[in-house]
N, C-alpha and C. Protein backbone atom coordinates (compact mmCIF):
# COMPACT_ATOMS: atom_id res chain seq x y z
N UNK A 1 -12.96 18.90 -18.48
CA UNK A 1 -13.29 17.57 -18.00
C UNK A 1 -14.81 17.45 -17.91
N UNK A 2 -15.40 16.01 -18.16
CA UNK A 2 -16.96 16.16 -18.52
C UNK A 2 -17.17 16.06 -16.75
N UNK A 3 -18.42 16.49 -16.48
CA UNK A 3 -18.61 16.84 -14.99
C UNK A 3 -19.78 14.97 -15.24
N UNK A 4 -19.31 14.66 -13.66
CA UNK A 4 -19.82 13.62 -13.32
C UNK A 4 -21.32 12.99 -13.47
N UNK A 5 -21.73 12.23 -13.76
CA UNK A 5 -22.82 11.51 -14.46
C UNK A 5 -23.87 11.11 -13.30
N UNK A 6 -24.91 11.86 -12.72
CA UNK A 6 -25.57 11.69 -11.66
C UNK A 6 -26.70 10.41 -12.01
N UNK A 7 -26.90 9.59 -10.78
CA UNK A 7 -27.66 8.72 -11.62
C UNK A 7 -28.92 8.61 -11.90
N UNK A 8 -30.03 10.18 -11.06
CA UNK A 8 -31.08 10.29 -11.79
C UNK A 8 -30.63 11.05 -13.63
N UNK A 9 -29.87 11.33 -13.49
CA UNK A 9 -29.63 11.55 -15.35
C UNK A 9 -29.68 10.52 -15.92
N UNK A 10 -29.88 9.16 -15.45
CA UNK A 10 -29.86 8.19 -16.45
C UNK A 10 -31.53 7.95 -16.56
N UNK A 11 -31.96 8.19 -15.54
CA UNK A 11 -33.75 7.87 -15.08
C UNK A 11 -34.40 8.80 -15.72
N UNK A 12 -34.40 10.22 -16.39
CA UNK A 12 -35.06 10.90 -16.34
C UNK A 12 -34.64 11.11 -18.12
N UNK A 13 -35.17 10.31 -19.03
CA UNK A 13 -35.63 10.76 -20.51
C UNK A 13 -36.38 12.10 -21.03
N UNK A 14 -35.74 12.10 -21.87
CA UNK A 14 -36.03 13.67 -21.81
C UNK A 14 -36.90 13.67 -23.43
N UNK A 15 -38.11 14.17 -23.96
CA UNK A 15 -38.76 14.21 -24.87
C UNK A 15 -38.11 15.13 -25.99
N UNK A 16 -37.40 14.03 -26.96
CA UNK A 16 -36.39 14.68 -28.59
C UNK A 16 -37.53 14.13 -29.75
N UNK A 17 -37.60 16.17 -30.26
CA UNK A 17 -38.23 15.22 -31.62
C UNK A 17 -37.44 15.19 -32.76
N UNK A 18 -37.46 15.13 -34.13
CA UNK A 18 -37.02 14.71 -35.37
C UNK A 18 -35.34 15.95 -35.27
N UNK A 19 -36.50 16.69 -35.37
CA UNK A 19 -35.08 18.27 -35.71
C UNK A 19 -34.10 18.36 -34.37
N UNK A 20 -34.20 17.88 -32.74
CA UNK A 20 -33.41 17.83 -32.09
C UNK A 20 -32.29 16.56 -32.30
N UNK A 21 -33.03 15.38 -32.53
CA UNK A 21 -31.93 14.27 -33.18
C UNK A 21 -31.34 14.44 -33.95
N UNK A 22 -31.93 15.44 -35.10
CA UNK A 22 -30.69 15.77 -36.58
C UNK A 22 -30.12 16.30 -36.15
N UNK A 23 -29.95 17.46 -35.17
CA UNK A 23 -28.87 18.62 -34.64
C UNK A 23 -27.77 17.39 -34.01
N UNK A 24 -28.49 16.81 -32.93
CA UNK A 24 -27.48 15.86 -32.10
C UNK A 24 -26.81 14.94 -33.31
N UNK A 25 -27.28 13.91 -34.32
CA UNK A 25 -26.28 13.34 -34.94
C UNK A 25 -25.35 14.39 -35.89
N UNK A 26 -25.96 15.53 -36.24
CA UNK A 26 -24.88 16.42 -36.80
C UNK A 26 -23.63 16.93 -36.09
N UNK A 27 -23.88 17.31 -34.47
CA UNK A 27 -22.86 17.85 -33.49
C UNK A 27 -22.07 16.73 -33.34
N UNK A 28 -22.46 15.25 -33.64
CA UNK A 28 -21.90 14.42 -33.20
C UNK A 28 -20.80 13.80 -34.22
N UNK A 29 -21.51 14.35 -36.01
CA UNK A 29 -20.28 14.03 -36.79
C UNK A 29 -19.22 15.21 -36.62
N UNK A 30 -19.59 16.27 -36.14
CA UNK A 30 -18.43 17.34 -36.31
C UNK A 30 -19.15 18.85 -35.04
N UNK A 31 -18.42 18.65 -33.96
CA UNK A 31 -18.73 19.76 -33.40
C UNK A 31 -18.87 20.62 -33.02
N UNK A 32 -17.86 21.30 -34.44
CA UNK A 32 -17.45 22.09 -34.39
C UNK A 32 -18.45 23.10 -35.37
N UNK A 33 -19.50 22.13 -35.84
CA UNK A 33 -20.16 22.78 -37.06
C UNK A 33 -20.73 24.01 -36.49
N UNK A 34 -21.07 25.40 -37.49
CA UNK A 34 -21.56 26.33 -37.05
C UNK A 34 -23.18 26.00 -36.91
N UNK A 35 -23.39 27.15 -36.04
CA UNK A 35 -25.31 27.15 -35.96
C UNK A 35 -26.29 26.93 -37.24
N UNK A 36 -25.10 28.29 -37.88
CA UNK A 36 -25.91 28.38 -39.68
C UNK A 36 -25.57 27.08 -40.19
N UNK A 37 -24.76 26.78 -40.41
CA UNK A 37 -24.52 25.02 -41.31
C UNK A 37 -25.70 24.29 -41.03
N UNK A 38 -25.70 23.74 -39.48
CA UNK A 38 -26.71 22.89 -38.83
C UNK A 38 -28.20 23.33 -39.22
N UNK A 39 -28.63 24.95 -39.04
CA UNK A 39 -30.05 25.25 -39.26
C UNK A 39 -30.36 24.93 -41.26
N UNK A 40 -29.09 25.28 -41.93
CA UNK A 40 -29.38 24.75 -43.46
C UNK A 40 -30.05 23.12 -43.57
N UNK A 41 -29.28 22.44 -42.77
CA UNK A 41 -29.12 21.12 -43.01
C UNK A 41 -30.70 20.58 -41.88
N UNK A 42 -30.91 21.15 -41.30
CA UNK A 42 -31.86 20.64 -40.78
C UNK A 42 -33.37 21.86 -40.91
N UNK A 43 -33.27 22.54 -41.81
CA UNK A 43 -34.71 22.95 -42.37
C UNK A 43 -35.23 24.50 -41.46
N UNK A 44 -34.45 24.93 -40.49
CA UNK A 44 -34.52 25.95 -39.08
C UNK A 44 -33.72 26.85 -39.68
N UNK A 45 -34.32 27.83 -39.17
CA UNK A 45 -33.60 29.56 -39.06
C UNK A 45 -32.93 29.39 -38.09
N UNK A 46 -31.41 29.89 -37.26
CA UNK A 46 -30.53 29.96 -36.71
C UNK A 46 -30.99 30.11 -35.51
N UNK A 47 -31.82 30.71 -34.97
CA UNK A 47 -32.51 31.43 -33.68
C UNK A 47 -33.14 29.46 -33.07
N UNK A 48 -34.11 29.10 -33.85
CA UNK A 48 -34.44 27.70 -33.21
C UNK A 48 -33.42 27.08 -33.21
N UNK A 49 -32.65 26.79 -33.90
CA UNK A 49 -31.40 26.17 -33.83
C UNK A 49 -30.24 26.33 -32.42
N UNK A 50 -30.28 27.60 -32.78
CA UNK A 50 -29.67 27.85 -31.12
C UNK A 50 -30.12 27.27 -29.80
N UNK A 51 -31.45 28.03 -30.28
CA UNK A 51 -32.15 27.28 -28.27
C UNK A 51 -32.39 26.45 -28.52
N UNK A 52 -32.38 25.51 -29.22
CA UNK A 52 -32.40 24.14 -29.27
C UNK A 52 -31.00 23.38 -28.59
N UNK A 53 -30.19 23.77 -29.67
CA UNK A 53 -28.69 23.38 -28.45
C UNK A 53 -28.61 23.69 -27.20
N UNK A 54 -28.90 24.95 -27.34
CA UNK A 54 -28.75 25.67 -25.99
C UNK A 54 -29.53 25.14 -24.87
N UNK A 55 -30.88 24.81 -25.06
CA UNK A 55 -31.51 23.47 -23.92
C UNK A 55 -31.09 22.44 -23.83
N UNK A 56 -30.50 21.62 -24.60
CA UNK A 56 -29.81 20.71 -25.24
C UNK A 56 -28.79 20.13 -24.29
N UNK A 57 -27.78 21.31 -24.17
CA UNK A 57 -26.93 21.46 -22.87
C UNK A 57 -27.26 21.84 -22.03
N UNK A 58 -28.01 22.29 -21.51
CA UNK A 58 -28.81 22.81 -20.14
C UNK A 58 -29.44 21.83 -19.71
N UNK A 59 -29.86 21.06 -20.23
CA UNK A 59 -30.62 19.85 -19.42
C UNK A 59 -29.87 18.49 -19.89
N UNK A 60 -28.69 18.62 -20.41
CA UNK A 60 -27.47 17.32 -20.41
C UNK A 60 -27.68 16.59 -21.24
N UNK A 61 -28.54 16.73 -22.15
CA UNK A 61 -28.15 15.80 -23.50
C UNK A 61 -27.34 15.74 -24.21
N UNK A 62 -26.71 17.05 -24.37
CA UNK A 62 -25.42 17.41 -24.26
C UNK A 62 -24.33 17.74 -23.50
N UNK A 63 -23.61 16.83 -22.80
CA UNK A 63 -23.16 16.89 -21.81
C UNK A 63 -21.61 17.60 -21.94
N UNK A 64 -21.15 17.44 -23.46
CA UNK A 64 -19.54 18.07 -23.14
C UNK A 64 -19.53 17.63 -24.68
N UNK A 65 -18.19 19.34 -25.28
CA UNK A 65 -17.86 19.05 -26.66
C UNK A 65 -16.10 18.54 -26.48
N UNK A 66 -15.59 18.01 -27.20
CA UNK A 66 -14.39 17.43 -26.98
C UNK A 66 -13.62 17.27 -28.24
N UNK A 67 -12.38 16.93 -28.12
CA UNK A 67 -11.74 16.56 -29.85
C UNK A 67 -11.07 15.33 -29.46
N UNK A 68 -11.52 13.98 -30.44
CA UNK A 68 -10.99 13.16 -30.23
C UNK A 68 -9.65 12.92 -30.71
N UNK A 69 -9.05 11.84 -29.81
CA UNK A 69 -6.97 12.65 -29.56
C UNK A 69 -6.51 11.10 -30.44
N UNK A 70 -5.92 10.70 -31.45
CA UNK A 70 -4.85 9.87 -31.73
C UNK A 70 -4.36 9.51 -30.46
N UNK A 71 -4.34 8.36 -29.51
CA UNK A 71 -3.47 8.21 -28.50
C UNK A 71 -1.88 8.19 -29.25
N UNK A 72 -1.50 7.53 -30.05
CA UNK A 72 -0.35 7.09 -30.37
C UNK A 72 0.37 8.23 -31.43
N UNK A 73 -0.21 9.05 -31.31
CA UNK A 73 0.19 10.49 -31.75
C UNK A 73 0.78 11.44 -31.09
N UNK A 74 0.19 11.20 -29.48
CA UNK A 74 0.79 12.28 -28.29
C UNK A 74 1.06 11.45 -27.06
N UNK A 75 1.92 10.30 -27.99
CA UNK A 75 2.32 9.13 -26.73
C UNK A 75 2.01 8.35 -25.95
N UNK A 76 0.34 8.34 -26.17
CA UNK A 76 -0.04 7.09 -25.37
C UNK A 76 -0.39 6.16 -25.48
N UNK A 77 0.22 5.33 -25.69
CA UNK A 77 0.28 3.98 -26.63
C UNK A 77 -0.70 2.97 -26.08
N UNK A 78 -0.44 2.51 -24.33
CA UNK A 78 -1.07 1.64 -23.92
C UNK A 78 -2.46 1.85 -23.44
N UNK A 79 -2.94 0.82 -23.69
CA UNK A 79 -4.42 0.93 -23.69
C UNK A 79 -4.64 -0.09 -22.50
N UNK A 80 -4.88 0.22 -21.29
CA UNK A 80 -5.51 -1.00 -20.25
C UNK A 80 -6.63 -0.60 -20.12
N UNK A 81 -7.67 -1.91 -19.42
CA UNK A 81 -9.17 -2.28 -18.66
C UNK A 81 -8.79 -3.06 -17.33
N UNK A 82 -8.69 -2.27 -16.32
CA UNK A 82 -8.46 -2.71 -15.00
C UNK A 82 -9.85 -2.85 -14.48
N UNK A 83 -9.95 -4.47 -13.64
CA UNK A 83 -11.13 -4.77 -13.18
C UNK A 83 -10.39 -4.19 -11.52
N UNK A 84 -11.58 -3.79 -11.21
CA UNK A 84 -11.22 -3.48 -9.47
C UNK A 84 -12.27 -4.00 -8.73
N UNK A 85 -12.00 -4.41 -7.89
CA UNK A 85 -12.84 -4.82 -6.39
C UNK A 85 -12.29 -4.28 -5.16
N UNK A 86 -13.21 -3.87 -5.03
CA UNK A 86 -13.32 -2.82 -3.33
C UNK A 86 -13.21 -4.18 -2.36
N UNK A 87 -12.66 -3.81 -1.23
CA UNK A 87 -12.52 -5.01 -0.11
C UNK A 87 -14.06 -4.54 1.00
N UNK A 88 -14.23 -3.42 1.26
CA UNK A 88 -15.75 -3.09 1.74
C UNK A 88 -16.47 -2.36 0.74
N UNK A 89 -17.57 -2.51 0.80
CA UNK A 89 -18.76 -1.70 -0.32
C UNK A 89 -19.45 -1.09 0.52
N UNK A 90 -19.35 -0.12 1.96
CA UNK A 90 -19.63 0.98 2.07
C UNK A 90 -20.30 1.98 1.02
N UNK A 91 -21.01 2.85 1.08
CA UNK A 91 -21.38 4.36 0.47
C UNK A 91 -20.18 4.93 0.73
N UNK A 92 -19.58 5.46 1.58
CA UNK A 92 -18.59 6.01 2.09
C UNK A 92 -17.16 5.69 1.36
N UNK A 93 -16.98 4.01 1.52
CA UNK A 93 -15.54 3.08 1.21
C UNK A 93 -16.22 3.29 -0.81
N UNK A 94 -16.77 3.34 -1.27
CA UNK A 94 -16.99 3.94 -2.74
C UNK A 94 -17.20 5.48 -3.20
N UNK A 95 -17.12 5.82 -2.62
CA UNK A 95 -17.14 7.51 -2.58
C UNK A 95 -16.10 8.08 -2.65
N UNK A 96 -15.05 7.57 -1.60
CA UNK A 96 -13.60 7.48 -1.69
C UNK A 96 -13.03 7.42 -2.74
N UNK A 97 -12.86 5.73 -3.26
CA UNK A 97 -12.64 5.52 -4.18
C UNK A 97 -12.91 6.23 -5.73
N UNK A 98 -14.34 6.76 -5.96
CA UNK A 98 -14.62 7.23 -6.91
C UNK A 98 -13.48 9.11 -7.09
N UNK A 99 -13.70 9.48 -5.83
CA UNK A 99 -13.03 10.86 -5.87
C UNK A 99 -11.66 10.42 -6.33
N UNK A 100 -11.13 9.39 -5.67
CA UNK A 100 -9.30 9.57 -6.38
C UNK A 100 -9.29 9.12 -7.35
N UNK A 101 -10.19 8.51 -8.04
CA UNK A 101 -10.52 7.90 -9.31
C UNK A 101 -10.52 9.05 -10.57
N UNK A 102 -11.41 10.17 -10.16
CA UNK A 102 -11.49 11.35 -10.64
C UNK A 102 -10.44 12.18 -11.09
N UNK A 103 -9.49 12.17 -9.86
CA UNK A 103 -8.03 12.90 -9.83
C UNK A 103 -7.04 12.17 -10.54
N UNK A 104 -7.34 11.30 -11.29
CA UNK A 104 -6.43 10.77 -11.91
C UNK A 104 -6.42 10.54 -13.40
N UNK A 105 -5.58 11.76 -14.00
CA UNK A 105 -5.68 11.84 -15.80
C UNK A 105 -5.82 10.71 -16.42
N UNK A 106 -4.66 9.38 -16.18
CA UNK A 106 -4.61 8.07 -16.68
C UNK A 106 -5.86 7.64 -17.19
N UNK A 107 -7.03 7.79 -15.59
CA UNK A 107 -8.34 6.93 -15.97
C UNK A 107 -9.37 7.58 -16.84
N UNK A 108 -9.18 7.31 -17.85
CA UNK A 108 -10.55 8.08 -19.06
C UNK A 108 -11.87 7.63 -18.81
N UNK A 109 -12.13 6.58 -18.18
CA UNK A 109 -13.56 6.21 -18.21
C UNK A 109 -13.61 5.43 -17.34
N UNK A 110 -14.34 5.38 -15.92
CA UNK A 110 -14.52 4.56 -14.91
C UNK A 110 -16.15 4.03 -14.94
N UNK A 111 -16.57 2.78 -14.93
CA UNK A 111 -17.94 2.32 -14.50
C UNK A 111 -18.11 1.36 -13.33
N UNK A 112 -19.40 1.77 -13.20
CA UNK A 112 -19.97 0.81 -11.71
C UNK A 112 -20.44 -0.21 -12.24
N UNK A 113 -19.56 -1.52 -11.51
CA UNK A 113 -20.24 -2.68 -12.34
C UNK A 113 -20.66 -3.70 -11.35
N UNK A 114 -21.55 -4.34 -11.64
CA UNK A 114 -22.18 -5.61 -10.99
C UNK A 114 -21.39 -6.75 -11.53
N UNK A 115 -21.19 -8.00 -10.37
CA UNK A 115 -20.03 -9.28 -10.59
C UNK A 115 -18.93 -9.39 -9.54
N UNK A 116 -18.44 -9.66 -9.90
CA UNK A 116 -16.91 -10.30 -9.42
C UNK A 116 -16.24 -8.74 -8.78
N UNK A 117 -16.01 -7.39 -9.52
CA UNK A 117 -15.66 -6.82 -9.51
C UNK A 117 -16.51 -5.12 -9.58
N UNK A 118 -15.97 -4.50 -8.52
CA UNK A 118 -16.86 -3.03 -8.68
C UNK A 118 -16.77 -2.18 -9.74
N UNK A 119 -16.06 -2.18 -10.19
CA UNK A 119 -15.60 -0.88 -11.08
C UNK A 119 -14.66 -1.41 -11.94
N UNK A 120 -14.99 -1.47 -13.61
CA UNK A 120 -14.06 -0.84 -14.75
C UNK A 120 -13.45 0.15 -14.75
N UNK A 121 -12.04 0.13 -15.12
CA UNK A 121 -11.41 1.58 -15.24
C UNK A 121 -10.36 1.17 -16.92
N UNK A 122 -10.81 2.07 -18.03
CA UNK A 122 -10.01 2.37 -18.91
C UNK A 122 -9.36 3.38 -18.73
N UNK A 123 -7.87 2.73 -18.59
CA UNK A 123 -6.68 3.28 -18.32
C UNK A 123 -5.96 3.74 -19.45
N UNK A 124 -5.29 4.85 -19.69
CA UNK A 124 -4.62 4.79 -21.13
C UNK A 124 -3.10 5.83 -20.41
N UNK A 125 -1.76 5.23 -20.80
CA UNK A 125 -0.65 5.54 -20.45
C UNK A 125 0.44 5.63 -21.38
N UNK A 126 2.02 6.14 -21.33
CA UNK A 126 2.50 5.96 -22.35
C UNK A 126 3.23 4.96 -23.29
N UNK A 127 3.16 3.45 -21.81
CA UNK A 127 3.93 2.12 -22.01
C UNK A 127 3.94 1.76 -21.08
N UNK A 128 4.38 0.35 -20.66
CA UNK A 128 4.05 -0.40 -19.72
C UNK A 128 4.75 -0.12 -18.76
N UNK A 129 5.63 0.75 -18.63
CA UNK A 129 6.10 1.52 -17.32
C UNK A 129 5.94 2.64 -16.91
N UNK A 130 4.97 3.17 -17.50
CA UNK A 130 4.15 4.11 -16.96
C UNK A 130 3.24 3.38 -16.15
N UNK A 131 3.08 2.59 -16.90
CA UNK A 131 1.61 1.83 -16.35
C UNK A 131 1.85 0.62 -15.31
N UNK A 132 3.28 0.64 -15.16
CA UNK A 132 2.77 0.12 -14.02
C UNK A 132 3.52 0.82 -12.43
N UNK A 133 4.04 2.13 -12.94
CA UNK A 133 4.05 3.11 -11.76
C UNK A 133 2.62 3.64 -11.33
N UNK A 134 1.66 3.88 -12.49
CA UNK A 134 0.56 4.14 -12.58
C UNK A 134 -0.35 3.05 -11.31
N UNK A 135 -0.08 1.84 -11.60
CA UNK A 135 -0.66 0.75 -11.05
C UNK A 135 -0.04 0.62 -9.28
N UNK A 136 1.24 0.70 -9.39
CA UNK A 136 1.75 0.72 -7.65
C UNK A 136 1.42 1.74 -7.36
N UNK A 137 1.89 2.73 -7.51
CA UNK A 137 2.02 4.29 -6.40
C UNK A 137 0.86 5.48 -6.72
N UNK A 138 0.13 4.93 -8.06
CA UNK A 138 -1.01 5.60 -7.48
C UNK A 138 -2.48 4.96 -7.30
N UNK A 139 -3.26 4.04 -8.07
CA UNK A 139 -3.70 2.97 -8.01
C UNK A 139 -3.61 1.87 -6.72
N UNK A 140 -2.66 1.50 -6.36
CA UNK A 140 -1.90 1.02 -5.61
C UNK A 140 -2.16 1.30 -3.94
N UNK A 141 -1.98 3.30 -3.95
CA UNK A 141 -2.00 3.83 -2.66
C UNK A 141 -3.41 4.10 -2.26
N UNK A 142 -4.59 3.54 -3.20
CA UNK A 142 -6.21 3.97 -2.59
C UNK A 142 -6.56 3.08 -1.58
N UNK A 143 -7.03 3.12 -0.71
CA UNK A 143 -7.52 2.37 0.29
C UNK A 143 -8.81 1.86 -0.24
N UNK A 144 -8.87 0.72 0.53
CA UNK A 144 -9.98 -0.11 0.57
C UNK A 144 -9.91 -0.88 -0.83
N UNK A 145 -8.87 -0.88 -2.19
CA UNK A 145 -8.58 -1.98 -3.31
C UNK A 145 -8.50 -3.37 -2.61
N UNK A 146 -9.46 -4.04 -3.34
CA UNK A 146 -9.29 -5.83 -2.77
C UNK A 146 -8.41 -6.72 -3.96
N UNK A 147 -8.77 -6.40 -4.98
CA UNK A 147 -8.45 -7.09 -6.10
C UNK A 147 -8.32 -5.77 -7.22
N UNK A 148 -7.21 -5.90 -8.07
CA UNK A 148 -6.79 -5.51 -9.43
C UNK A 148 -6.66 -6.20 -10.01
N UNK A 149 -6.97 -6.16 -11.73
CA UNK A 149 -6.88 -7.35 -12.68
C UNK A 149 -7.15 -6.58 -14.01
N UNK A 150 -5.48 -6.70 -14.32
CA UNK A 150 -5.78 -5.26 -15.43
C UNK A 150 -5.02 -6.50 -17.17
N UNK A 151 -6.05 -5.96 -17.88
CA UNK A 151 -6.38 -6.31 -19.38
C UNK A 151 -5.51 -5.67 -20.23
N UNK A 152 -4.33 -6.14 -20.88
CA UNK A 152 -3.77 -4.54 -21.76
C UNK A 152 -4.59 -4.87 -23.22
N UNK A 153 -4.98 -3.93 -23.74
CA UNK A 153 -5.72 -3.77 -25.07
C UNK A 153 -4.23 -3.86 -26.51
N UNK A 154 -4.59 -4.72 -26.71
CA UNK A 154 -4.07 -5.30 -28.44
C UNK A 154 -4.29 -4.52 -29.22
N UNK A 155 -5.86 -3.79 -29.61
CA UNK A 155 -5.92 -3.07 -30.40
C UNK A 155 -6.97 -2.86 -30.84
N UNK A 156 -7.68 -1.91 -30.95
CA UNK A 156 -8.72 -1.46 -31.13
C UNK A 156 -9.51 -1.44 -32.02
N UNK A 157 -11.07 -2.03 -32.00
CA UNK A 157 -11.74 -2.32 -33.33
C UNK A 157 -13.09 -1.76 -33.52
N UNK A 158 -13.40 -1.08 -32.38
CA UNK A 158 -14.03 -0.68 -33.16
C UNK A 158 -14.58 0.86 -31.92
N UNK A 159 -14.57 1.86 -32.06
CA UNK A 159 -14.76 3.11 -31.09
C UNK A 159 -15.83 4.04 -31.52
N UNK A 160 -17.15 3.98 -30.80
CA UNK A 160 -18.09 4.87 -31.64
C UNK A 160 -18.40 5.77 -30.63
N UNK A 161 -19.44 6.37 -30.52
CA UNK A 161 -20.19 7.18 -29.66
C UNK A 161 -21.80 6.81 -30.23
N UNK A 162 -22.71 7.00 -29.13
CA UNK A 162 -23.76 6.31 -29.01
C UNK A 162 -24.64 7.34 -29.84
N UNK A 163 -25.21 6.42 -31.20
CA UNK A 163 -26.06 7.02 -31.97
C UNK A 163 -27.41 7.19 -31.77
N UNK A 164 -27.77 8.38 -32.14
CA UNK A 164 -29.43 8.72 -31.98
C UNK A 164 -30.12 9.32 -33.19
């Protein structure tokens, strides 16, 4: 599981030159590629190549390697975007919330949002009765929910990861 997104990591840019961006869009078409592949393709002997990744992830530019899953391959068909609103906005009454947010496989991607509503949550389940046991008894049982207002996704057009 990718470990939580602190929010001086968003404040604190970190200085990439030419040969660290080629490594990153290379890990990013396939990341499984070896060291040697990557140091051919980007002009480096294996040794820079390494500690290059290897700081890379140490200071979170690389934050987590993963394999992206077919939902509808290993049953999970439905795709929701639940808007949520907290009834208090406490530090505390969101802290809460964020931890059971955490504990819960369903939610793949939660954000803090400004508007109407605190928090996005992309939900992904195996059908609409998963999803909506998902929605009463666990969703449902967090304290301090003011408003739910969940989106089911039609279908997907377009899914990237953020290029550099």
């Amino acid at each position: 599981m990718p470990k939580p997104v602190k929010k001086e990591e968003f404040t604190t840019p970190l200085k990439l030159d030419q040969k660290d961006l080629a490594i990153l869009r290379l890990l990013q078409q396939n990341a499984r590629m070896t060291v040697k592949e990557i140091s051919d393709k980007v002009h480096l002997s294996t040794t820079p190549v390494f500690e290059r990744i290897r700081w890379m992830e140490e200071t979170g530019v690389i934050r987590h390697y993963a394999a992206l899953v077919d939902h509808a391959k290993v049953n999970k068909e439905l795709m929701v975007i639940c808007y949520v609103a907290l009834k208090q906005h406490s530090k505390a009454a969101g802290t809460k919330f964020i931890r059971a947010i955490n504990e819960m496989d369903e939610v793949t991607e939660c954000f803090s949002i400004s508007g109407e509503f605190d928090f996005i949550l992309k939900v992904i389940t195996e059908n609409m009765n998963t999803y909506y046991d998902f929605h009463v008894n666990r969703l449902g049982e967090i304290e301090n929910i003011g408003n739910v207002q969940s989106v089911f996704v039609m279908g997907v057009v377009k899914q990237t990861q953020v290029k550099v």
